[in-house]
Protein backbone atom coordinates (compact mmCIF):
# COMPACT_ATOMS: atom_id res chain seq x y z
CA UNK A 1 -2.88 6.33 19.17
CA UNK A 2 -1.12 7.28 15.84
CA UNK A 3 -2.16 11.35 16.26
CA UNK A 4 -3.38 12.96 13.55
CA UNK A 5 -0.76 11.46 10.85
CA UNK A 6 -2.07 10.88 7.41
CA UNK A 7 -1.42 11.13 3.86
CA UNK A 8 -3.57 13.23 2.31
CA UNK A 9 -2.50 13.56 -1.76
CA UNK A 10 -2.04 10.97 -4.28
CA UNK A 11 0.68 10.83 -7.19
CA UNK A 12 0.49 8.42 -9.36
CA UNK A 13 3.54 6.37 -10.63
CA UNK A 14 3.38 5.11 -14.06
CA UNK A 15 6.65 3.42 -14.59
CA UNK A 16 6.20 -0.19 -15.09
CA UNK A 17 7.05 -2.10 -18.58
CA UNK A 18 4.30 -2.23 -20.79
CA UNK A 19 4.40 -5.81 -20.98
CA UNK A 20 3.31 -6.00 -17.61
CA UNK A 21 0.60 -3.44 -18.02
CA UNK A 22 0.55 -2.06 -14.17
CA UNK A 23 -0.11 1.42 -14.78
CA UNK A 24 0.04 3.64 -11.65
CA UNK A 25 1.07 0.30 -9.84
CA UNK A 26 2.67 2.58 -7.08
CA UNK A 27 1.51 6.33 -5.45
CA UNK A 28 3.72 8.76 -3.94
CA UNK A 29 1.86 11.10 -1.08
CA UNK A 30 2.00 14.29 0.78
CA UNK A 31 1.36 14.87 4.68
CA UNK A 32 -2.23 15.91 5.67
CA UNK A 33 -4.55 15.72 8.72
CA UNK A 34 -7.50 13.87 9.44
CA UNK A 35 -10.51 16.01 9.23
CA UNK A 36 -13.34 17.01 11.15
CA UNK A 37 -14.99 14.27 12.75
CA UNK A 38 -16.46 11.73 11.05
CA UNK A 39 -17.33 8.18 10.63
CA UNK A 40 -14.78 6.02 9.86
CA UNK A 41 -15.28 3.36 6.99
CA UNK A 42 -13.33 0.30 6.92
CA UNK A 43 -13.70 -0.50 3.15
CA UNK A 44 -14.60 1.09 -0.37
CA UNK A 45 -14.88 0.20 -3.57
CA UNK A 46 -11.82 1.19 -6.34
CA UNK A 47 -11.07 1.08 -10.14
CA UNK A 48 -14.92 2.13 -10.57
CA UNK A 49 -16.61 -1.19 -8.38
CA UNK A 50 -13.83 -3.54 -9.85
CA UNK A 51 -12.72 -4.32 -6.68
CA UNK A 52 -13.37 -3.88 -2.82
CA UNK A 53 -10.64 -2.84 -0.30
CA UNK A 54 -10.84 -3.23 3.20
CA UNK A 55 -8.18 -3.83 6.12
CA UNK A 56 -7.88 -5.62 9.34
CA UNK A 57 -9.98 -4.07 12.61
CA UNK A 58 -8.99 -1.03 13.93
CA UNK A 59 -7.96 0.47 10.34
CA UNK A 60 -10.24 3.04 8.30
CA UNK A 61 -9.78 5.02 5.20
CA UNK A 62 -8.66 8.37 4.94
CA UNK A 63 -11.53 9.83 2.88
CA UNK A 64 -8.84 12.77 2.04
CA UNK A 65 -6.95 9.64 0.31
CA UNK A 66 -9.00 7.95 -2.01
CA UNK A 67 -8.39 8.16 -5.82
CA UNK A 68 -10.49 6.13 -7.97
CA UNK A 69 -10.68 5.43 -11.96
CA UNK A 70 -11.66 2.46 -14.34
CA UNK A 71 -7.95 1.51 -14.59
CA UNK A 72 -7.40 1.93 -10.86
CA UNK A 73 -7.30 3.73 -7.84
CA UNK A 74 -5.83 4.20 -4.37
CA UNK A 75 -6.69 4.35 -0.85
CA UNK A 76 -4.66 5.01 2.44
CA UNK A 77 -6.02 3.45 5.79
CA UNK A 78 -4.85 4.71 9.44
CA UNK A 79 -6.58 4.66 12.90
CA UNK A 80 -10.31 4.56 13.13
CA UNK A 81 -10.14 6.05 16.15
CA UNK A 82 -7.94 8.86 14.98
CA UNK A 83 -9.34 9.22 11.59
CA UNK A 84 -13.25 9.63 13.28
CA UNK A 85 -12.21 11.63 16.32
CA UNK A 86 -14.46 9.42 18.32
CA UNK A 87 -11.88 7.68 21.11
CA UNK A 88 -14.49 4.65 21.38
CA UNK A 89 -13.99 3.75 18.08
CA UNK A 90 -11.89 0.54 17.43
CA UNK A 91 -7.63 1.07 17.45
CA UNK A 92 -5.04 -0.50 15.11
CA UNK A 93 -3.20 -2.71 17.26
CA UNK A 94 -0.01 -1.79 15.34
CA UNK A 95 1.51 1.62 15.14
CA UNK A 96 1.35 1.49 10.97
CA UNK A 97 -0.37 2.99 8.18
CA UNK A 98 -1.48 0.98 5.27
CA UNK A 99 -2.11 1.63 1.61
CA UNK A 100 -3.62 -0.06 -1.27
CA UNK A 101 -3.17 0.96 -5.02
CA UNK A 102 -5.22 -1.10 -7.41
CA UNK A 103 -3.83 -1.34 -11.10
CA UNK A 104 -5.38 -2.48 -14.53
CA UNK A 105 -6.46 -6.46 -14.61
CA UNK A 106 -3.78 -8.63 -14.06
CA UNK A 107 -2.49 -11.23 -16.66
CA UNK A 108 -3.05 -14.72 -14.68
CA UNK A 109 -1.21 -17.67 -15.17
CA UNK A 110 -1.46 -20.78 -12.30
CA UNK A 111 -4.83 -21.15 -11.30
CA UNK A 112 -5.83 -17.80 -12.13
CA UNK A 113 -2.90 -16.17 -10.20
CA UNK A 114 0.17 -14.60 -11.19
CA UNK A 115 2.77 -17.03 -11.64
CA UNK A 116 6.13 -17.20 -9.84
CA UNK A 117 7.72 -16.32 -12.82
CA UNK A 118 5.75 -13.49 -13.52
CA UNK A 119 6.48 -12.03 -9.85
CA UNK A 120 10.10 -12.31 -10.43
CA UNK A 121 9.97 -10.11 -13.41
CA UNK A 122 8.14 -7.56 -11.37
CA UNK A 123 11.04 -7.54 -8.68
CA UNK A 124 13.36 -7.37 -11.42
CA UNK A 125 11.97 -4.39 -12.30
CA UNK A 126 11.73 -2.52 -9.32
CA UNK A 127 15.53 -3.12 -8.76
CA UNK A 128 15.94 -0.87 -11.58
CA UNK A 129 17.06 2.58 -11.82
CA UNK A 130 13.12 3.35 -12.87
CA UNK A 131 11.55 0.89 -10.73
CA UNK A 132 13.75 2.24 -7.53
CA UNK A 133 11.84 5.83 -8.79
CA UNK A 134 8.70 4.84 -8.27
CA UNK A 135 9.22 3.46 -5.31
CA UNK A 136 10.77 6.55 -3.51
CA UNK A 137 8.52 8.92 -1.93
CA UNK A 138 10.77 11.43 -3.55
CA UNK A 139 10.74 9.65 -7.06
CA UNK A 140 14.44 9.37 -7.14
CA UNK A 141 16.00 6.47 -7.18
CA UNK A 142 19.06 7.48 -5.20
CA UNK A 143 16.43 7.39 -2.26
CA UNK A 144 15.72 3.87 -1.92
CA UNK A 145 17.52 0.16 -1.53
CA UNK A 146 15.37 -2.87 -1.85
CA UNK A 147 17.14 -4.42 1.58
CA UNK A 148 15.26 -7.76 0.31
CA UNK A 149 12.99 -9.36 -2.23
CA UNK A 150 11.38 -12.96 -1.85
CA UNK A 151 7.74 -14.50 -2.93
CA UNK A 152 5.58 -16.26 -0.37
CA UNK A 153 2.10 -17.22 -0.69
CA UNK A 154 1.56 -15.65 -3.98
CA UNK A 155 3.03 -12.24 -3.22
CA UNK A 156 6.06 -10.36 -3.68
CA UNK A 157 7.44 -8.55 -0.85
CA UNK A 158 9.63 -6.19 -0.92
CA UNK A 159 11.68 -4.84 2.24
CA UNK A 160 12.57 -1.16 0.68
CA UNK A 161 14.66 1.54 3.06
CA UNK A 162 13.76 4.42 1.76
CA UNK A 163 15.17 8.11 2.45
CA UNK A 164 13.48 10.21 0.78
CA UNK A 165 13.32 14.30 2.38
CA UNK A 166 9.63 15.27 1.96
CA UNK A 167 8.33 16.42 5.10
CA UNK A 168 5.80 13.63 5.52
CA UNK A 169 4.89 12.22 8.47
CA UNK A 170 7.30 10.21 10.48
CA UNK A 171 6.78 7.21 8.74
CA UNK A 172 9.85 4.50 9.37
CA UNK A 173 12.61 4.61 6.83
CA UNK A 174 12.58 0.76 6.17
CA UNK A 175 8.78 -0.56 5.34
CA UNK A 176 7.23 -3.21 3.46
CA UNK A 177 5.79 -3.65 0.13
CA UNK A 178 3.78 -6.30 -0.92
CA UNK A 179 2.44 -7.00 -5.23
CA UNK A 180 0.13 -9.61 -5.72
CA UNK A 181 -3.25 -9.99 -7.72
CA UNK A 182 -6.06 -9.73 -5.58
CA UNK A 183 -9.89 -9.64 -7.15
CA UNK A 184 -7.79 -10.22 -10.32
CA UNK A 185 -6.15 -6.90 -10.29
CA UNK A 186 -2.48 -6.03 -9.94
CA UNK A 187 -2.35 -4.63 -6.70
CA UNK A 188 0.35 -3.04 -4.66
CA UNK A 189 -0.23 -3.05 -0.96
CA UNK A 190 2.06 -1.32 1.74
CA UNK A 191 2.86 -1.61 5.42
CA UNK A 192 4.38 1.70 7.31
CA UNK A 193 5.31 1.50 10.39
CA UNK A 194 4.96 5.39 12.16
CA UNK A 195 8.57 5.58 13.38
CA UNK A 196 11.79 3.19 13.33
CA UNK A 197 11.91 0.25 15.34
CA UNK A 198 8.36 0.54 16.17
CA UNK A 199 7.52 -3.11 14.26
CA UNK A 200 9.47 -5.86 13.93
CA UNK A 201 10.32 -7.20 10.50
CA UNK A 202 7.82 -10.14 11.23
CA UNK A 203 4.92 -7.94 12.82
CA UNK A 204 5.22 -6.18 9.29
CA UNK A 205 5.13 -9.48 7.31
CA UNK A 206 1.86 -10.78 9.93
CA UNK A 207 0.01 -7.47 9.20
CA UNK A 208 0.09 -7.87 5.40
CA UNK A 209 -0.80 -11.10 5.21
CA UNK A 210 -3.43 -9.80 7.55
CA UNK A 211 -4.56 -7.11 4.71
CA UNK A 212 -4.67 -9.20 2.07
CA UNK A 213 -6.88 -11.75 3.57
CA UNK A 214 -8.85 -8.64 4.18
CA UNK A 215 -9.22 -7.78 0.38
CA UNK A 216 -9.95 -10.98 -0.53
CA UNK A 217 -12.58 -11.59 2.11
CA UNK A 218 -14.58 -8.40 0.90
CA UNK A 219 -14.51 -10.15 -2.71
C-alpha cells in the first residue's frame, strides 16, 4: 500500500508576519524513496526535545524527512509498512501522507491556547499573495486557492487546491492543512491524500483530528 512514495527534502518557508513569530511555519519538499529496510518509528522528538510528534497506527517517519532545530523542525510520516520494507508491519488505513512542521513557541491567549482571534489573523494571512507562496509546493502563489478556511476545535483548517508542477509524487491536488498550537508550539500539520478522489473531504478532516490527538497524547 502507498509504494515507495515519499518526500525526501525539506525547504523551509519563512513568510509569516513577525508579529506572529511562526518562522518556517510551512516546508516545501522534493520526491524521494524510502530506503533500505529499516525499522519504522512512529514518533520523534523536534525543535531540539521541545516537542514530540507522533501519528495515528499504521504511519511512520521518513527518517530521509526529518529536520530539526531549537526554533523548529519538520517531519513527514507515510506507511510503516512501506517505509520498513517489512509487509507485516502495521498499514495506514488511509491512502495519505502526513506532515508536521513545528515553529517557535506560540503566543497563548484562552486557556493557554491560541485564541480565535488569533487564528483568524493567521488565515488572513495565508490568503495573501505571500501567504498563498508558502503554501504552494512551487512557492508561487499563482499555484494555490484556499477552496475554504474555518476554525474547529482550536485549529485552523485550511482546504488549499494546489497546482503546483514539481514532479513530486502523485499527491492529490486539493489537501488539507491544519495550524494549531500543540505542546505550546505553532504547529502546521498536513493531510495528503496520494491521488484525487482517493479521500473524502471528511476522511481528511477525521484523520487530522486523528493526528493531533496523536501529538498531544505523546506530550
Amino acid at each position: 500500500m502507498f509504494g515507495r512514495v515519499s518526500f525526501s527534502a525539506f525547504r523551509p518557508l519563512t513568510a509569516l508576519a513577525a508579529t506572529l513569530a511562526i518562522a518556517g511555519l510551512l516546508s516545501g519538499c522534493v520526491p524521494g524513496e524510502f530506503g533500505t529496510a529499516q525499522v519504522a518509528q512512529a514518533r520523534t522528538s523536534l525543535a531540539n526535545g521541545a516537542l514530540t510528534v507522533a501519528a495515528p497506527k499504521g504511519w511512520c517517519i521518513d527518517p530521509k524527512s526529518l529536520r530539526n532545530s531549537g526554533a523548529g523542525g519538520f517531519a513527514l510520516f507515510g506507511n510503516c509498512a512501506a517505509i520498513s520494507k517489512n509487509p507485516d508491519d502495521a498499514h495506514a488505513r488511509l491512502p495519505a501522507l502526513l506532515s508536521v512542521t513545528v515553529g517557535p513557541p506560540a503566543i497563548e491567549d484562552e486557556a493557554g491556547k491560541l485564541s480565535k482571534a488569533r487564528l483568524q489573523k493567521i488565515g488572513e494571512f495565508f490568503g495573501s499573495e505571500i501567504g498563498r507562496a508558502a503554501l504552494a509546493r512551487s512557492g508561487e502563489a499563482s499555484d494555490v486557492t484556499i477552496r475554504k478556511s474555518e476554525i474547529t476545535d482550536d485549529m485552523l483548517l485550511l482546504t488549499i487546491s494546489d497546482g503546483s508542477k514539481t514532479g513530486g509524487p502523485p499527491i492529490a491536488t486539493t489537501y488539507l492543512r491544519g495550524i494549531t498550537d500543540l505542546g505550546g508550539r505553532i504547529t502546521a500539520l498536513a493531510v495528503m491524500p496520494l491521488k484525487d478522489g482517493a479521500m473524502s473531504a471528511d476522511a481528511q478532516r477525521g484523520l487530522m483530528r486523528d493526528f493531533a490527538a496523536a501529538i498531544r497524547a505523546a506530550n
